[in-house]
Protein backbone atom coordinates (compact mmCIF):
# COMPACT_ATOMS: atom_id res chain seq x y z
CA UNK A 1 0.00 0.00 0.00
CA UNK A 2 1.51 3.66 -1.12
CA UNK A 3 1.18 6.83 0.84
CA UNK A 4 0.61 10.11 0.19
CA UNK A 5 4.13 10.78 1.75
CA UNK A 6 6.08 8.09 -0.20
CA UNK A 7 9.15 9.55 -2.22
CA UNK A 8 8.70 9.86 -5.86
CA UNK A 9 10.44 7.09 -8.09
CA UNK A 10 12.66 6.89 -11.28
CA UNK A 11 12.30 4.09 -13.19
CA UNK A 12 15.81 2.36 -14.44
CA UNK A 13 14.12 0.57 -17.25
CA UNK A 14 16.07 -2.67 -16.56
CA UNK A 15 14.46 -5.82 -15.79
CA UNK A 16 14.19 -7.04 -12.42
CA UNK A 17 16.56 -3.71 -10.74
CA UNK A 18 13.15 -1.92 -10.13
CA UNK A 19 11.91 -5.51 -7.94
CA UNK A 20 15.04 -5.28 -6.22
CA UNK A 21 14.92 -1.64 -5.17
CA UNK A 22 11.50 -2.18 -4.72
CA UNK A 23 10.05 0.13 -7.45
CA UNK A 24 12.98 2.59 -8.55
CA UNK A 25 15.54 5.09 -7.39
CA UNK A 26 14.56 7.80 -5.62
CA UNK A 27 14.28 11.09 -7.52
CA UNK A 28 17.20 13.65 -6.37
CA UNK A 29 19.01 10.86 -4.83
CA UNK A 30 22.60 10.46 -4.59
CA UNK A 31 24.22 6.83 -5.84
CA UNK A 32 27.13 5.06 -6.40
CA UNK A 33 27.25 2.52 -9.18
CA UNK A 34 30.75 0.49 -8.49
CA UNK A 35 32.94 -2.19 -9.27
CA UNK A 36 35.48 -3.52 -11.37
CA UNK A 37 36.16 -2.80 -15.24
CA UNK A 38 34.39 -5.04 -17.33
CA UNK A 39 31.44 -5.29 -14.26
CA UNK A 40 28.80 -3.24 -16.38
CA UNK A 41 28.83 -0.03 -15.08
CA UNK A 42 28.46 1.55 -18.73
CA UNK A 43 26.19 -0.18 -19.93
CA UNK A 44 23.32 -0.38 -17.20
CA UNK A 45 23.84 3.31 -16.58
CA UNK A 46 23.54 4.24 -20.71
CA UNK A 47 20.49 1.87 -20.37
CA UNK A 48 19.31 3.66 -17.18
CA UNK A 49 20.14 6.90 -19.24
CA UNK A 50 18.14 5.96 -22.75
CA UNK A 51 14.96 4.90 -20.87
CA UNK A 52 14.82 8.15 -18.72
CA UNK A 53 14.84 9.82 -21.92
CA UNK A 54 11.99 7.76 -23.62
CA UNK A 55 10.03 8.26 -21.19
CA UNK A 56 10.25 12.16 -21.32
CA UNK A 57 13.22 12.75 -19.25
CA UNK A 58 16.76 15.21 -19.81
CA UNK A 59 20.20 13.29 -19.25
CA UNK A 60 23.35 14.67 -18.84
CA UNK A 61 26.18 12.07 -18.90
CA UNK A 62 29.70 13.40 -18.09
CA UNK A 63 32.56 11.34 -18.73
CA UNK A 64 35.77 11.94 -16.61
CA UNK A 65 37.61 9.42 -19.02
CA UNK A 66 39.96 9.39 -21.56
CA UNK A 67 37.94 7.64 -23.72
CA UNK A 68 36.05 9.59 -26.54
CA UNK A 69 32.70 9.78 -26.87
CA UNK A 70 32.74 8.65 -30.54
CA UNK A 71 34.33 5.32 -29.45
CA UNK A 72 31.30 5.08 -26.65
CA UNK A 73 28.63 5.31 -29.05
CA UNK A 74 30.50 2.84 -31.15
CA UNK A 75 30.28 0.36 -28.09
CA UNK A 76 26.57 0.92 -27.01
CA UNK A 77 25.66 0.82 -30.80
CA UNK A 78 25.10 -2.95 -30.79
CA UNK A 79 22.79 -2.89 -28.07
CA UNK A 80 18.80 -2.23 -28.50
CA UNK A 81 18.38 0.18 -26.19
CA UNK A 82 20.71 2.69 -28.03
CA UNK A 83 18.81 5.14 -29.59
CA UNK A 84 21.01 7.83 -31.48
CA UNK A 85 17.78 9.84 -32.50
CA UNK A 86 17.99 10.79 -28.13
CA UNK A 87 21.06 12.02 -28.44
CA UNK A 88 22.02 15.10 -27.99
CA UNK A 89 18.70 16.67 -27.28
CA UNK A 90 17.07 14.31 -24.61
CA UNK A 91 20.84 12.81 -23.97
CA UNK A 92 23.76 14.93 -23.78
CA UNK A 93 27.28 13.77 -23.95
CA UNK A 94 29.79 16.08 -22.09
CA UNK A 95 33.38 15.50 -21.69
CA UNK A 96 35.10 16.69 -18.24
CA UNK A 97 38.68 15.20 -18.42
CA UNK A 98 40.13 18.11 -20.08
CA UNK A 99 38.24 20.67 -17.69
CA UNK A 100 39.33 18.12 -14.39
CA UNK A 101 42.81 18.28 -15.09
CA UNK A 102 43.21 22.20 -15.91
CA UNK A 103 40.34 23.65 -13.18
CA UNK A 104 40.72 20.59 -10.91
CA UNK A 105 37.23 20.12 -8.85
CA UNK A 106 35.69 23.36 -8.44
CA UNK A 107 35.69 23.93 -12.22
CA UNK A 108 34.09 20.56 -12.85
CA UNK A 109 31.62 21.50 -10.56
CA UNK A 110 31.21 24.57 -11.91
CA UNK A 111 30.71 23.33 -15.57
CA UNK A 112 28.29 20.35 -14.64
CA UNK A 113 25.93 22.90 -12.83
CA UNK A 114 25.43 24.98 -15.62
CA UNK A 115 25.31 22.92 -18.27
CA UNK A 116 22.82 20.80 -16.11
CA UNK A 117 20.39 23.84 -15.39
CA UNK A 118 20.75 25.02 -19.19
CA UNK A 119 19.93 21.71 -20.45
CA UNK A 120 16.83 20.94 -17.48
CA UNK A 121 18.50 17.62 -16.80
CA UNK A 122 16.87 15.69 -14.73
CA UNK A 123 19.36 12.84 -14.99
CA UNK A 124 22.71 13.50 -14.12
CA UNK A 125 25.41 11.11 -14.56
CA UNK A 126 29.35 11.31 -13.45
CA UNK A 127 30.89 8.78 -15.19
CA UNK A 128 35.04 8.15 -13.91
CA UNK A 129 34.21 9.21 -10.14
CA UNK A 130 37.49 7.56 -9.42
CA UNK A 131 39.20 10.33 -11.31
CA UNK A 132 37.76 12.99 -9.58
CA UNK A 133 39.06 10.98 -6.48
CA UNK A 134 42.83 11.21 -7.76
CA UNK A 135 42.39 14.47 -8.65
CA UNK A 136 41.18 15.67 -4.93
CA UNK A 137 43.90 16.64 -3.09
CA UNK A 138 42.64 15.26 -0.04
CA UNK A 139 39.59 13.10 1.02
CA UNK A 140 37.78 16.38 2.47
CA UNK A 141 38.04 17.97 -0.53
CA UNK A 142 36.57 15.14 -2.45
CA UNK A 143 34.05 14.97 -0.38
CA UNK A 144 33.47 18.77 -0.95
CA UNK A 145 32.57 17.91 -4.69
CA UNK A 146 30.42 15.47 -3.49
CA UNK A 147 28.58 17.55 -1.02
CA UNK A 148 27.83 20.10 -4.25
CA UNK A 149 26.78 17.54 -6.63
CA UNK A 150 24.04 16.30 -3.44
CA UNK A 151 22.88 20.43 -3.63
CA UNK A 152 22.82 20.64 -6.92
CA UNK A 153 20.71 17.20 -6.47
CA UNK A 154 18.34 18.35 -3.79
CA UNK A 155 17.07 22.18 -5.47
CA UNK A 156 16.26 20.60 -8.87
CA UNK A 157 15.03 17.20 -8.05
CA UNK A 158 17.70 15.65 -9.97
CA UNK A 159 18.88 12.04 -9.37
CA UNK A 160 22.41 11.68 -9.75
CA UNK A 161 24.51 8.39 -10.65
CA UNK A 162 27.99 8.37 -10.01
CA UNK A 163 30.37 5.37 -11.47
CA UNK A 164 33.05 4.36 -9.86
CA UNK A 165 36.21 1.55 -9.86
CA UNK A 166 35.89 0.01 -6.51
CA UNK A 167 36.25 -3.38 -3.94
CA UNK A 168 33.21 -3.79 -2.39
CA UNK A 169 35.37 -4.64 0.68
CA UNK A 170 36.26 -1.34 1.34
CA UNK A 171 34.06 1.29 2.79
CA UNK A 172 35.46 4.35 1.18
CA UNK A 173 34.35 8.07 2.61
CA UNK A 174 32.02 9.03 -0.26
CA UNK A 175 29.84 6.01 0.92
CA UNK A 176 28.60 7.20 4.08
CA UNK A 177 27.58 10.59 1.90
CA UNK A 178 25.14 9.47 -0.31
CA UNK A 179 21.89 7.73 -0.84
CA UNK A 180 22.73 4.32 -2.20
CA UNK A 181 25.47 2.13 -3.57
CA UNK A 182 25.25 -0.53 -6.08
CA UNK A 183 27.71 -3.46 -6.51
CA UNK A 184 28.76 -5.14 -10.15
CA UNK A 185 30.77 -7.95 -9.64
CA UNK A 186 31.88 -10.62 -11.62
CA UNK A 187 32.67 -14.11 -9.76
CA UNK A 188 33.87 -17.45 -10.79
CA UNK A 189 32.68 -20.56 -10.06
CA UNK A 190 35.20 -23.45 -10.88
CA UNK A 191 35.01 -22.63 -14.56
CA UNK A 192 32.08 -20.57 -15.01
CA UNK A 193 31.88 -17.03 -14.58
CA UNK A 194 28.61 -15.16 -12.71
CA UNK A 195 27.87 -11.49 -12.71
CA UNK A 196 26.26 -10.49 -9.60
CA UNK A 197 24.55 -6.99 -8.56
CA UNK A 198 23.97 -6.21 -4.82
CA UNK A 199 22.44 -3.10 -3.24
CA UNK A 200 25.00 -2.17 -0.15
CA UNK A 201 23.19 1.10 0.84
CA UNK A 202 19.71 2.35 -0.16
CA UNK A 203 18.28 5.66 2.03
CA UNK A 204 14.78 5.81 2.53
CA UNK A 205 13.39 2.66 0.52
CA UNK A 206 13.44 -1.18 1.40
CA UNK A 207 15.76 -3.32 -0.60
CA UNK A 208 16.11 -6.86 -1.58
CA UNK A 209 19.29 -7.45 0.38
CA UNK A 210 22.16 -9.76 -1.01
CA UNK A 211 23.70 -10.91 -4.12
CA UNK A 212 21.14 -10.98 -7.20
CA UNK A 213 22.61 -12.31 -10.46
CA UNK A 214 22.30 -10.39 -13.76
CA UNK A 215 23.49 -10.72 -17.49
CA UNK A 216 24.20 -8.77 -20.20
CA UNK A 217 23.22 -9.55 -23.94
CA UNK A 218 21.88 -6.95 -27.28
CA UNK A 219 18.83 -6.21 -24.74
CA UNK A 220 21.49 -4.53 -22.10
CA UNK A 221 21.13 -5.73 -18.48
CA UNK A 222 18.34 -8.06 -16.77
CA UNK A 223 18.95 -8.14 -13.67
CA UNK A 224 17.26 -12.10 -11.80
CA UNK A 225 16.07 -10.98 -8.15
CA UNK A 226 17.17 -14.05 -5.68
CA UNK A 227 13.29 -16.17 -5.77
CA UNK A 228 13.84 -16.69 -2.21
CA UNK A 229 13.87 -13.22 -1.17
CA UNK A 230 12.08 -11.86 -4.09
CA UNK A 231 9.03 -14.31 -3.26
CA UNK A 232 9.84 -14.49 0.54
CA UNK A 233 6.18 -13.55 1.48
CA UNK A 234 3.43 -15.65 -1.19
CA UNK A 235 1.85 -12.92 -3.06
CA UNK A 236 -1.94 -13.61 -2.58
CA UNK A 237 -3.92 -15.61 -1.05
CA UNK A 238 -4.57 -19.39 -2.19
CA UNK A 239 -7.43 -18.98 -4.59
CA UNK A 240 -7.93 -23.15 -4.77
CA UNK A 241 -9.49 -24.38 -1.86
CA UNK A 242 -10.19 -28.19 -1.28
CA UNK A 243 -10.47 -28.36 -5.13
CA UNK A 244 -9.17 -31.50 -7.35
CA UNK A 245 -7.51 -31.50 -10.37
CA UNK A 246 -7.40 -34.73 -12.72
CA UNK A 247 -4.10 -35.98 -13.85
CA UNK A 248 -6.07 -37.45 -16.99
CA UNK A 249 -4.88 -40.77 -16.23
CA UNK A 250 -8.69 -42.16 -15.07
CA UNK A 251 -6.97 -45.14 -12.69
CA UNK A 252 -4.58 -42.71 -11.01
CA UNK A 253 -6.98 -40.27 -10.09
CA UNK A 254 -8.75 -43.54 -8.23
CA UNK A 255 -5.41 -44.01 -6.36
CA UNK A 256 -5.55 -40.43 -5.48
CA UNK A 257 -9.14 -40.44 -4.66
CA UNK A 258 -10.34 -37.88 -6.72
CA UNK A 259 -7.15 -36.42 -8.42
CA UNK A 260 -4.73 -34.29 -7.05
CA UNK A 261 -5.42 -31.42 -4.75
CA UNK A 262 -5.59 -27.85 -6.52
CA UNK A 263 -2.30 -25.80 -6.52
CA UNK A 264 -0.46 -29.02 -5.04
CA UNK A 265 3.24 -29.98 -5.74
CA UNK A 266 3.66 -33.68 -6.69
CA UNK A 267 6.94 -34.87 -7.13
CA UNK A 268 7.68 -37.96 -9.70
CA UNK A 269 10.61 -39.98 -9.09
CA UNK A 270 11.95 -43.33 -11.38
CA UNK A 271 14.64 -44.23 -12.51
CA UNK A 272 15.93 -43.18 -16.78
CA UNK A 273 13.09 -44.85 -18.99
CA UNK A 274 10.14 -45.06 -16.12
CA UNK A 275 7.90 -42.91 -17.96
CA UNK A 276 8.30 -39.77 -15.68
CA UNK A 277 8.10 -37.79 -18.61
CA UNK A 278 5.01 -39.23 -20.42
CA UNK A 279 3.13 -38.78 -16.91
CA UNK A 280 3.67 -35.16 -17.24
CA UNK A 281 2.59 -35.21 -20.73
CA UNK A 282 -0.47 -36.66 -19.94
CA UNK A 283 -1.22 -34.60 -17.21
CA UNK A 284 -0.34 -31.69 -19.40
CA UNK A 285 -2.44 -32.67 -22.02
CA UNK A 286 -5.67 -32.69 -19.48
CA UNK A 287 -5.04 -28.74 -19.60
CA UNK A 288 -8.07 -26.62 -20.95
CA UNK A 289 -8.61 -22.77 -22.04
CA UNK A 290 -9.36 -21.23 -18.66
CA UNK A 291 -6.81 -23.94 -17.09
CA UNK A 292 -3.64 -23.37 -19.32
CA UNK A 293 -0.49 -25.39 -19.19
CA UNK A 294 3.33 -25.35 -18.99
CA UNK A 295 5.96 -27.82 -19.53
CA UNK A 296 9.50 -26.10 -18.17
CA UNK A 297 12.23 -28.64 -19.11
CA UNK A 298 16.12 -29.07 -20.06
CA UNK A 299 16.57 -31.93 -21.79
CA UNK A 300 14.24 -32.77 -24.93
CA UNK A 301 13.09 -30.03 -27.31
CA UNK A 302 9.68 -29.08 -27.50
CA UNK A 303 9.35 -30.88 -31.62
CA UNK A 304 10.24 -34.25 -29.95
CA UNK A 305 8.24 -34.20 -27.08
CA UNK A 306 5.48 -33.25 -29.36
CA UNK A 307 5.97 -36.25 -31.58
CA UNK A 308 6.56 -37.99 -28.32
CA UNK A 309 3.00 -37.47 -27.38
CA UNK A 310 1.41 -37.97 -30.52
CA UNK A 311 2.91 -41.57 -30.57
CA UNK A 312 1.21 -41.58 -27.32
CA UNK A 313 -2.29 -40.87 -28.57
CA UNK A 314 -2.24 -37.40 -27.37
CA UNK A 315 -2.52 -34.68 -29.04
CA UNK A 316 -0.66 -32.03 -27.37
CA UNK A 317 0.47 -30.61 -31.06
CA UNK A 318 -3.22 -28.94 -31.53
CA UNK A 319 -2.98 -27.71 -27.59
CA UNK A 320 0.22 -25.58 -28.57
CA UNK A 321 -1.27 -24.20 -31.76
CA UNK A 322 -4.36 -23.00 -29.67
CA UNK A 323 -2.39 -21.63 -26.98
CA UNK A 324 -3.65 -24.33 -24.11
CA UNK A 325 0.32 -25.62 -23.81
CA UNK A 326 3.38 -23.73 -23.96
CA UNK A 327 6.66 -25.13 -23.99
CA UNK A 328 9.77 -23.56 -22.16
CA UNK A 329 12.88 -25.19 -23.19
CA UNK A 330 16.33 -24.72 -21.45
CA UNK A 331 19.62 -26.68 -22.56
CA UNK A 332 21.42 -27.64 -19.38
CA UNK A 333 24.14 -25.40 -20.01
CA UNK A 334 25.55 -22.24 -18.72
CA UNK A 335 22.05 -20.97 -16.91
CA UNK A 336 22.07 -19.31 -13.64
CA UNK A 337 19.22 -20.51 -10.71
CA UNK A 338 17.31 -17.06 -10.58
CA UNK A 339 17.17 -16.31 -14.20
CA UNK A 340 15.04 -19.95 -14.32
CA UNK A 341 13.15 -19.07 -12.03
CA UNK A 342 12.17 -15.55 -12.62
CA UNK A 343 11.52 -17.19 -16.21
CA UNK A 344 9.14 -19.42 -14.91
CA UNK A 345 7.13 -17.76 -12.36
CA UNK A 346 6.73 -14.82 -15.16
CA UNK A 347 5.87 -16.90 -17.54
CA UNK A 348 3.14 -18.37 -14.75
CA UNK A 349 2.19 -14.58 -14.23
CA UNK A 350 1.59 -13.39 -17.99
CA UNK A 351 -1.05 -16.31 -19.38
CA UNK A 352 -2.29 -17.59 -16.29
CA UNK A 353 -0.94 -20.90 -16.63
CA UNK A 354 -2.84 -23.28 -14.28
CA UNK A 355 -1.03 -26.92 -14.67
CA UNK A 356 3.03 -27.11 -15.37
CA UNK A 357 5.77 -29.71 -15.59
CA UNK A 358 9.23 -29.40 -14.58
CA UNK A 359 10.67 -32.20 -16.00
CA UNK A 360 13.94 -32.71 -14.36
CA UNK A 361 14.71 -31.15 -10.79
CA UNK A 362 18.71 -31.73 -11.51
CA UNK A 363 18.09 -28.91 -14.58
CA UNK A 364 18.09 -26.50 -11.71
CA UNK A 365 20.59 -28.18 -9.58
CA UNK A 366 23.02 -27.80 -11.98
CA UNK A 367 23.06 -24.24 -12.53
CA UNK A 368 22.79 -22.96 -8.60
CA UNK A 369 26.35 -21.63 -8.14
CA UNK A 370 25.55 -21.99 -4.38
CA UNK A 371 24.22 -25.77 -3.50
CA UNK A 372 23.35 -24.92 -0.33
CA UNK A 373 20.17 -22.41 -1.53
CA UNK A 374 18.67 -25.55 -3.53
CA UNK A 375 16.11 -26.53 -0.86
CA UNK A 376 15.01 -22.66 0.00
CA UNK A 377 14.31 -21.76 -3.72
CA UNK A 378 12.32 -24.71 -3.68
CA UNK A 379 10.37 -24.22 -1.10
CA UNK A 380 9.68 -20.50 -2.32
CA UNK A 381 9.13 -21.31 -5.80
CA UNK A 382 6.79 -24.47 -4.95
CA UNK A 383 4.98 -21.74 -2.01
CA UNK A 384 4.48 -18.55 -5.19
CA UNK A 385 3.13 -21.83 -7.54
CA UNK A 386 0.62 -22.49 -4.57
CA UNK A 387 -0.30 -19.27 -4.17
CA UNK A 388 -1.17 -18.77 -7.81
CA UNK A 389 -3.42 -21.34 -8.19
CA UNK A 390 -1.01 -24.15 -9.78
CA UNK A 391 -1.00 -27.63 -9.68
CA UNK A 392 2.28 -28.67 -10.34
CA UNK A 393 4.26 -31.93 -11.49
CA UNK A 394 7.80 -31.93 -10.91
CA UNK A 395 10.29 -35.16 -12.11
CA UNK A 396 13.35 -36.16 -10.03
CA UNK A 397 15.33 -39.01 -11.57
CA UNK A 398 16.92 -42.05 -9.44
CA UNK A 399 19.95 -43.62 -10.26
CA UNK A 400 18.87 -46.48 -9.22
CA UNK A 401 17.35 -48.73 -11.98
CA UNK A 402 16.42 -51.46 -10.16
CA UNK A 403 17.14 -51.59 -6.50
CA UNK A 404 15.08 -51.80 -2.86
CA UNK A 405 16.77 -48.28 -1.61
CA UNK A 406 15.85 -45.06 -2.84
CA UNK A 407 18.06 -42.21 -2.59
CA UNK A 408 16.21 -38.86 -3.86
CA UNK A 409 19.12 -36.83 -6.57
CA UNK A 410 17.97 -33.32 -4.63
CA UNK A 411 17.77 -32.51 -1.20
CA UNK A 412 14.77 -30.14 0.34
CA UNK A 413 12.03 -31.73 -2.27
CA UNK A 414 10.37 -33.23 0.56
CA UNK A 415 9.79 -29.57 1.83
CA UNK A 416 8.44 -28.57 -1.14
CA UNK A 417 6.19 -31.11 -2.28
CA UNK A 418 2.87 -32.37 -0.25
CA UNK A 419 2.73 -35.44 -2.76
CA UNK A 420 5.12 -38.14 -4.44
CA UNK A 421 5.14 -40.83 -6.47
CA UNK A 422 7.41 -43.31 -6.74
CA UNK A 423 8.17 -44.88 -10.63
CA UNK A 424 10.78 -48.11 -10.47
CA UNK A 425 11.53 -51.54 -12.28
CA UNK A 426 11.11 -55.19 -10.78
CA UNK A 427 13.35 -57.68 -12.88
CA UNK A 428 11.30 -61.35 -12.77
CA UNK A 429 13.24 -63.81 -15.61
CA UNK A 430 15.49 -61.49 -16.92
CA UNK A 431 11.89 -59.22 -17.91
CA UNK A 432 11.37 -55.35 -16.19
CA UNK A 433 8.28 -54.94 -15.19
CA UNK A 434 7.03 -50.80 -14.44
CA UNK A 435 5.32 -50.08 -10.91
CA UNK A 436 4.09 -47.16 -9.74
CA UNK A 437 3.33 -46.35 -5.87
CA UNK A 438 2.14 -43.54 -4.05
CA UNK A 439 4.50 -42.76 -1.30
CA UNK A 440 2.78 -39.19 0.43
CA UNK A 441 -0.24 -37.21 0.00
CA UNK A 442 -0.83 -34.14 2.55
CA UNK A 443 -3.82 -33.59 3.18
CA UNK A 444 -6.01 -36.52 1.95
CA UNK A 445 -6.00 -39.77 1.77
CA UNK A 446 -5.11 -42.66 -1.12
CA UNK A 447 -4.40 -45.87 -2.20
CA UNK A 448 -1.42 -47.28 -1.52
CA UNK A 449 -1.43 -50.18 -2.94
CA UNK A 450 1.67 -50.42 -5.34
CA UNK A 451 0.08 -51.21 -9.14
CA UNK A 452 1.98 -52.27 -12.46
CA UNK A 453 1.40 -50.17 -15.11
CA UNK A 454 2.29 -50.32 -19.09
CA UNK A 455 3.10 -47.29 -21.90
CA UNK A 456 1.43 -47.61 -24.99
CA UNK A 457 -1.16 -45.72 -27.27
CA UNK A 458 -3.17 -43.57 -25.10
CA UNK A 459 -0.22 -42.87 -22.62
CA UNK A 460 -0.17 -44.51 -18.94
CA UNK A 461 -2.22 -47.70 -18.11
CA UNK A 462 -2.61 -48.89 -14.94
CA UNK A 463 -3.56 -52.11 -13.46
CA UNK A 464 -6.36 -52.67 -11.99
CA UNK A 465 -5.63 -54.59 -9.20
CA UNK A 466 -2.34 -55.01 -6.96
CA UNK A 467 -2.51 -58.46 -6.94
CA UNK A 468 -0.33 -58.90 -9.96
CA UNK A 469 2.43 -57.28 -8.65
CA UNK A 470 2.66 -59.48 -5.24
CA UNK A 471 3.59 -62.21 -8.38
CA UNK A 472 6.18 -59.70 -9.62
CA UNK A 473 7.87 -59.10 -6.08
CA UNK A 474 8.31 -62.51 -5.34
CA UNK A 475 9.34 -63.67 -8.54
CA UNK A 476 6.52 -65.67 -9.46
CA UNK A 477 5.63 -63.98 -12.86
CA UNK A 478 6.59 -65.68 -15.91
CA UNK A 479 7.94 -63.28 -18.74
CA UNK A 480 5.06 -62.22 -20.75
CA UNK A 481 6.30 -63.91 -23.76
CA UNK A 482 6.55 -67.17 -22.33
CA UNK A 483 2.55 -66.72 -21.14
CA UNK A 484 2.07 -65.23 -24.54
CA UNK A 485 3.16 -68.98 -26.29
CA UNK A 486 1.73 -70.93 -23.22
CA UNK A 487 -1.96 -69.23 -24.55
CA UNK A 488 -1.29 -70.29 -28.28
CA UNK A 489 -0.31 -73.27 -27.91
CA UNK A 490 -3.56 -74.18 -25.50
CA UNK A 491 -5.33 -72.23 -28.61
CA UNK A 492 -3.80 -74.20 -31.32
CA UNK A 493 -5.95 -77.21 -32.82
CA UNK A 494 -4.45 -80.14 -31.80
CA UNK A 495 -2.34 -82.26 -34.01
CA UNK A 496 -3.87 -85.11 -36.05
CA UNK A 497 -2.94 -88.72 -35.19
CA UNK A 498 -2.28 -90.50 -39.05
CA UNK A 499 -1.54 -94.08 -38.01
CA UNK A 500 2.58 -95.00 -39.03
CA UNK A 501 2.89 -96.72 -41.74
CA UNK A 502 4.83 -99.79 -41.85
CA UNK A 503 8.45 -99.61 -43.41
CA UNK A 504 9.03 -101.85 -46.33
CA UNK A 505 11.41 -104.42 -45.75
């Protein structure tokens, strides 16, 4: 809820840094944009810069570098954002070096004053801060300029980004002067590289606190809020109530007694070739116009799946066309946890999907640069799915093909999901047989009788009765081509009896 007494905001344009400073800078505030070279300073800041101006706003950006302002453009030219029709009426490029190292401080201050009130900017950018540093004689001086840039700041209502070289480890005087400072860091991981942003100091505004990852590509900078923080507190209440939703598998919602429980989490474990994945297709394909659905995977591409389906009887092909089914595809390759899962939840958000698949858990284990935060994005990703009115299917897969223990590949599911069931193989006569057995259900009750259960045209088939398998587990069932000939030959006319003839002698 806003108040009447709230600070006004400026939007940076990027997505995601608005969620983490919780709706903008604040206009006429004071920051510091730091970190190393090559961090991104330049480019969310131009970005920052050509969205002010889109949206009706003045920028002045004042370079304290060597570098010229034709090679600039030249760099920001391959990225969307850059606009040159902006520039210089709504954007103005103006280059201090020169003016720093004849006038020293005063004059710069002097020169970005004026041409700031001429111009009616009500962006202000100071781009080489750390120049302006070496140029100080001493730190009170510096902090002198400062103080002038914050008045210039406050009697205009201009909001002022300064950009800076700087370790994040070190609390330098300028710091405890203005309104907020902003981290770009770059960290390695083994032999991947992450770029992180982190808000150190924000005046006057909450903050999602700690390290949010971002990348850069032609858009410019999106910036992935940590889910855990970012969906800390569910964001409405549970619309489902005690509401069941059919998997589409007739025998299974039996089992379940009814189906599953609206906005539910059910995790689906097996071993490679259990069928995890055509469960989810088939619960998938159950979805319906005002019940959407989403299959978020790493590992097949949406064509095959498709095909995979329509060998199944289903057809989820003329479910994508209409725009019942959407498929999000991710290679398991250089992804970073929060950008999946921003992706996802968003995704959720925009067409009100109702029913999704995450077909394989280990997608996202792979690409959390921290292990340890596995089980807490879980549990606040499964929590925002609730809340939203999802029913979800998630697959984990065992490495265990056939075996009595089960060991689940990703720790904190258990959290996260109020139901599970359990895929796995019986060998009887060197023949694998598929069973299926509901392990947990919060909240209501089942059947828990495990049931064998076959793939074939029309998807998942389940036996009817438990019996069978009691043959299975103690090794009493025949393989099913051995019954197969046992039934032909008992159907086979029986052989006629021609008496022998006698040889000749």
């Amino acid at each position: 809820m806003k108040h009447d007494h709230e600070p006004k905001r400026l939007s940076t344009g990027v997505p995601g840094l608005d969620t983490v400073l919780r709706g903008g800078l604040l206009r006429g505030g004071v920051y510091i944009i730091q970190g190393n070279p090559g961090a991104g300073k330049t480019v969310l800041t131009n970005q920052i810069s050509f969205h002010h101006a889109r949206n009706g706003g003045r920028v002045l950006y004042t370079t304290l570098l060597a570098e010229s302002h034709e090679r600039l453009m030249f760099n920001l030219g391959s990225l969307k954002y850059f606009d040159p029709t902006l520039v210089p009426e709504q954007i103005t490029y103006l280059s201090g070096f020169s003016l720093l190292e004849e006038g020293g401080l005063k004059a710069m201050v002097d020169l970005v004053r004026k041409e700031a009130r001429d111009r009616g900017a009500t962006l202000l950018v100071i781009d080489g801060l750390v120049t302006a540093a070496e140029q100080a004689g001493t730190d009170r001086e510096f902090k002198r300029f400062i103080h002038a840039l914050q008045i210039h700041a406050g009697l205009v209502n201009c909001t002022v980004l300064m950009l800076t070289s700087g370790n994040p480890n070190v609390v330098r005087p300028e710091h405890t002067m203005v309104d907020g400072v902003i981290d770009l860091s770059d960290v390695r991981f083994a032999r991947r590289n992450e770029r992180e942003l982190e808000v150190r100091k924000f005046r006057g505004s909450d903050y999602l606190r700690g390290a949010h990852t971002f990348n850069i590509d032609e858009g410019g900078v999106r910036v992935h809020p940590r889910v855990e923080v970012m969906l800390g507190n569910p964001s409405e209440e549970d619309p489902c109530g005690d509401r069941r939703v059919s998997t589409n598998i007739v025998r299974l919602d039996a089992i379940l007694e009814g189906g599953l429980l609206c906005g539910s989490t059910t995790l689906v474990t097996g071993p490679s070739g259990s069928g995890k994945t055509t469960l989810g297709l088939q619960f998938l394909s159950g979805s319906k116009e005002k019940e959407p659905g989403l299959f978020f995977g790493f590992y097949e591409t949406p064509r095959r799946l498709v095909n995979k389906a329509r060998t199944l009887g289903l057809d989820l092909a003329t479910q994508v066309d209409r725009g019942i089914v959407r498929f999000l595809w991710h290679p398991p390759t250089d992804r970073t946890l929060d950008a999946l899962g921003n992706q996802l939840i968003d995704t959720v958000r925009l067409h009100g999907i109702k029913r999704v698949f995450l077909d394989g858990l280990d997608g996202f284990v792979k690409a959390a640069a921290y292990p340890e935060r596995v089980s807490h994005f879980f549990i606040a990703l499964g929590n925002e799915l609730r809340q939203q009115g999802v029913t979800t299917l998630c697959s984990a897969e065992l490495s265990q093909v056939v075996s009595p223990n089960i060991e689940l590949p990703v720790s904190g599911l258990s959290a996260m999901a109020e139901n599970a069931i359990l895929l796995r193989f019986a060998e009887v006569h060197s023949e694998l047989f598929r069973l299926m057995s509901v392990i947990k259900m919060r909240d209501s009750g089942y059947h828990p009788a495990t049931r064998e259960f076959r793939i074939g045209n029309g998807g998942v088939d389940i036996s009817e009765s438990y019996r069978s398998v009691e043959d299975i587990m103690e090794g009493r069932a025949r393989p099913r081509i051995e019954a197969h000939d046992e039934v032909m030959q008992r159907a086979a006319p029986p052989r006629s009896s021609s008496p022998k003839r006698k040889k000749k002698k």
